[in-house]
Protein backbone atom coordinates (compact mmCIF):
# COMPACT_ATOMS: atom_id res chain seq x y z
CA UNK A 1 0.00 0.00 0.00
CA UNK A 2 1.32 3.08 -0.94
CA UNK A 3 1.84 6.25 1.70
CA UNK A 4 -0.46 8.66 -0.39
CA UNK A 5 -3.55 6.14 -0.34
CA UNK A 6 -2.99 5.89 3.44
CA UNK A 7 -3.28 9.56 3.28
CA UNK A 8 -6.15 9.89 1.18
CA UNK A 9 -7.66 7.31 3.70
CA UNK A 10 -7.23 9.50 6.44
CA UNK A 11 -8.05 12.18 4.88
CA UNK A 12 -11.42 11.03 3.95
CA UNK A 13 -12.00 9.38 7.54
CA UNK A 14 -11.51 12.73 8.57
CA UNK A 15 -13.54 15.13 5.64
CA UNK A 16 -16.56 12.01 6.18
CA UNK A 17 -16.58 12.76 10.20
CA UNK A 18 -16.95 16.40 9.52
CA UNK A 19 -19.52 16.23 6.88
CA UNK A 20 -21.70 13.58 8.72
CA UNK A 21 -21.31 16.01 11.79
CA UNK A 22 -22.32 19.15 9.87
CA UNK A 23 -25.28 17.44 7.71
CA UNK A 24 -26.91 15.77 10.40
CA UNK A 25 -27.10 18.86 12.51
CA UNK A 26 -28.73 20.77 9.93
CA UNK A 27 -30.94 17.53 9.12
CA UNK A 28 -31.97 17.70 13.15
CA UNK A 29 -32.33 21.55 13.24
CA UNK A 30 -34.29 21.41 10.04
CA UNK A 31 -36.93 18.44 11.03
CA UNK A 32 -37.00 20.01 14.39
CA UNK A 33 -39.07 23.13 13.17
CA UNK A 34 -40.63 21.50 10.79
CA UNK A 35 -44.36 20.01 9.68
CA UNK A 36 -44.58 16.56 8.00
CA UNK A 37 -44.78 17.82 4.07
CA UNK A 38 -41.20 19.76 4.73
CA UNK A 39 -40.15 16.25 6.53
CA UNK A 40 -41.05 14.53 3.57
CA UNK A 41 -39.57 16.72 1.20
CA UNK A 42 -36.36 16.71 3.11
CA UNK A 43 -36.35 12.93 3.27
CA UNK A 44 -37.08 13.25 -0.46
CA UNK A 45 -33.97 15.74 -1.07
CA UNK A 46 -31.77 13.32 0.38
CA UNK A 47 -32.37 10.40 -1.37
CA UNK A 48 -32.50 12.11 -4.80
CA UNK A 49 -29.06 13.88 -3.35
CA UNK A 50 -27.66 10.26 -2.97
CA UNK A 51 -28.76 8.86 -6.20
CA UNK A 52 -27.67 11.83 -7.87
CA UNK A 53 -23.96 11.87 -6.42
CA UNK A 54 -24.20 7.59 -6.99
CA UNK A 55 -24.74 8.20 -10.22
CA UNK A 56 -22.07 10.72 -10.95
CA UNK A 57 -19.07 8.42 -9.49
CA UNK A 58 -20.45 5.40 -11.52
CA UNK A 59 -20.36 8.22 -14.77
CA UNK A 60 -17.05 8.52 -13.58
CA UNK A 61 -15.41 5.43 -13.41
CA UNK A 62 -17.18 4.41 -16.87
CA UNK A 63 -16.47 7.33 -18.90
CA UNK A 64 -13.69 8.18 -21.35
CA UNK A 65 -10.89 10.85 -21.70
CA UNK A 66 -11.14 10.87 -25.46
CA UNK A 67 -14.02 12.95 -25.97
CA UNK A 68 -12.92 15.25 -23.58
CA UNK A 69 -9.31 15.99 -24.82
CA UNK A 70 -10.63 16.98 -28.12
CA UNK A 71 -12.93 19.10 -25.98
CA UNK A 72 -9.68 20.80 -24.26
CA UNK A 73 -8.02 20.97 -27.67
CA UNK A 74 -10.88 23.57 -28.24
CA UNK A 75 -10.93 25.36 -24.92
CA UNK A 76 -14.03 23.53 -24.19
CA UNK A 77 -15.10 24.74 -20.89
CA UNK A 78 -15.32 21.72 -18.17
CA UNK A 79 -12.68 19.71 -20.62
CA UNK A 80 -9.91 19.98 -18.07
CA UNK A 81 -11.95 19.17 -14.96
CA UNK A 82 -13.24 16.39 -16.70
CA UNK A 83 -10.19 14.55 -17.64
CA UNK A 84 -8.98 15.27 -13.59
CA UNK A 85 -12.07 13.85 -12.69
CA UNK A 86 -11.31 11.20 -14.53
CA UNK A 87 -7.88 10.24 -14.16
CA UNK A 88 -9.02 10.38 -10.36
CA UNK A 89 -12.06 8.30 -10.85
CA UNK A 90 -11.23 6.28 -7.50
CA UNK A 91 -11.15 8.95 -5.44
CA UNK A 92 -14.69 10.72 -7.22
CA UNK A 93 -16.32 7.83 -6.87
CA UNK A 94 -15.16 7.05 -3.03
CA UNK A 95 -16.59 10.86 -2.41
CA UNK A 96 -19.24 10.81 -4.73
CA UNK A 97 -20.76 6.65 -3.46
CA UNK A 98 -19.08 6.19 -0.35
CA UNK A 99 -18.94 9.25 1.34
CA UNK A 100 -21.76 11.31 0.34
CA UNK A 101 -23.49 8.69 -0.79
CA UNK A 102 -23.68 6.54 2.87
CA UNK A 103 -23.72 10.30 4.74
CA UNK A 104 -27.31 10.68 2.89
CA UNK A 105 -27.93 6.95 3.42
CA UNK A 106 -27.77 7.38 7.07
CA UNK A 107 -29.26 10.78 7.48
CA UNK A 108 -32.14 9.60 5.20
CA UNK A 109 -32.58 6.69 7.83
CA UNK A 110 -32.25 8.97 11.10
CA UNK A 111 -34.80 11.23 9.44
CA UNK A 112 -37.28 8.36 8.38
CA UNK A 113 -37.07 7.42 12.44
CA UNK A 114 -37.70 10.84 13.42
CA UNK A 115 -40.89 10.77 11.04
CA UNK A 116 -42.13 7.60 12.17
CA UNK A 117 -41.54 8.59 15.92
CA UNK A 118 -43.08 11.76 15.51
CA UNK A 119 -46.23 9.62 13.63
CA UNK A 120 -46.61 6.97 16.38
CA UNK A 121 -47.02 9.78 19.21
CA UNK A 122 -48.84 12.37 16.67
CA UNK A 123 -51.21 9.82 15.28
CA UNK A 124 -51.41 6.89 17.45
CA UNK A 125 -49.96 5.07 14.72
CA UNK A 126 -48.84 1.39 15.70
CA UNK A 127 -44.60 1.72 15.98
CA UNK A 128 -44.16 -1.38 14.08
CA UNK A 129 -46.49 -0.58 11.31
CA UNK A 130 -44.95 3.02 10.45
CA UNK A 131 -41.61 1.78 10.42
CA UNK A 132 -41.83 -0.80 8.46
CA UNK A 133 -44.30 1.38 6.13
CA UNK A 134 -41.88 4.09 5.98
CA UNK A 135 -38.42 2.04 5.89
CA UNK A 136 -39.91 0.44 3.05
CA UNK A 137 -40.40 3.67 1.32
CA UNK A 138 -37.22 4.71 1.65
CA UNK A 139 -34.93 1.56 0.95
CA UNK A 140 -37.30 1.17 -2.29
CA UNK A 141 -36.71 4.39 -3.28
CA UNK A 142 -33.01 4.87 -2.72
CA UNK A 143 -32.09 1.42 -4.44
CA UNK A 144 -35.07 1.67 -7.15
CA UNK A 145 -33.08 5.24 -7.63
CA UNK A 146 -29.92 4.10 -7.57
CA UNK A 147 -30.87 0.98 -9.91
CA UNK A 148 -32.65 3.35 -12.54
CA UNK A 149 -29.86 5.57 -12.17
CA UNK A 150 -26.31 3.14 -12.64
CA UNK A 151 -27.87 2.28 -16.15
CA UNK A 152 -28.19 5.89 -17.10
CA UNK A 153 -24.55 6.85 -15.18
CA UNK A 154 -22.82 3.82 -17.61
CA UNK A 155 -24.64 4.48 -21.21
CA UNK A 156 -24.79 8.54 -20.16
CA UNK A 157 -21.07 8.54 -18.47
CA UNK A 158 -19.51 11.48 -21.23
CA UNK A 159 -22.30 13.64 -20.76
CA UNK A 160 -22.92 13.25 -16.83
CA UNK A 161 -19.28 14.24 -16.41
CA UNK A 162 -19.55 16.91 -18.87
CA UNK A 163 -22.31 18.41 -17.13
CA UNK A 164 -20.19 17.64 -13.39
CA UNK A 165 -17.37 18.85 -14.78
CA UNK A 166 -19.37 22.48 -16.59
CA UNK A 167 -20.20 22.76 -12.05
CA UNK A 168 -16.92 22.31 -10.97
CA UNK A 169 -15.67 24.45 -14.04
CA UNK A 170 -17.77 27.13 -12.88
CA UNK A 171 -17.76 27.38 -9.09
CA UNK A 172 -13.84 27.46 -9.75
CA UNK A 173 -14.65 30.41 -11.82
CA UNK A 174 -16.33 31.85 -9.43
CA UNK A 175 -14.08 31.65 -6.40
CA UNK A 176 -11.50 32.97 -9.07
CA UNK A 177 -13.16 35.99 -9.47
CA UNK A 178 -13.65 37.31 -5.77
CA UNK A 179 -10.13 36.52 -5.13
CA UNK A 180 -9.48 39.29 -8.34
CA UNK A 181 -11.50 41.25 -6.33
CA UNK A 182 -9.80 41.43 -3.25
């Protein structure tokens, strides 16, 4: 094993304890204050965030350079972050599936208990009932989601990096330009 993967190891360990920290306490603050529709919705944004990033670091791993060369020969905007992304396509796709993929995976499931929880003493519902009503809601849509969405990630890998790529392009761009400013 080489030193800079026991690095990167670390340094995820450390980046995923941070995130999970950060994302569940705005989960918590954010299902605190709020009704069951906004629940639902968040549980909602969550699992579409986790499909969405799942499908991005399968894009990655199955796409190809070529396309995206000739796109840098042209000053193709994205065509450099692309090829990064790509030559890197372990490391996207341990962010992209493993770490912000299982963060949403387990804030998904903390906020399905705090539904159901809030449901049983709300409505009377029967614990066992909600649960499994709502657990199977979200496990069938996360893995129906990220089913649907590996097929369209491997036959739609050049253009779901392009359009990654036209982000990270961009916010770079950004963060360029206020440090002109300054």
């Amino acid at each position: 094993m080489k030193k800079s993967d026991i690095r990167w190891a670390i340094r995820i360990v450390a980046s995923s304890i941070v995130l999970a920290t950060v994302f569940t306490l705005l989960s918590t603050a954010a299902l605190s204050e709020a009704g069951y529709i906004l629940s639902f919705a968040i549980l909602l944004l969550l699992i579409a965030v986790g499909i969405l990033f799942d499908m991005i670091g399968v894009a990655v791993t199955a796409a190809d350079e070529t396309p995206f060369h000739s796109m840098a020969a042209r000053k193709g905007k994205g065509a450099k972050e692309a090829i990064r992304m790509i030559k890197n396509a372990d490391r996207v796709s341990n962010i992209c599936n493993d770490v912000v993929g299982d963060i949403t995976g387990i804030i998904s499931g903390t906020t399905m208990a705090v539904l159901a929880a809030r449901m049983v003493v709300d409505f009377e519902f029967p614990s066992l009932a909600i649960n499994l009503i709502i657990s199977g809601f979200v496990v069938g849509l996360t893995i129906g989601g990220k089913a649907l969405g590996k097929g369209a990630a491997i036959r739609g890998s050049t253009r779901i990096v392009h359009m990654t790529a036209l982000v990270v392009y961009r916010k770079n761009w950004l963060v360029a330009k206020l440090l002109r400013r300054r």
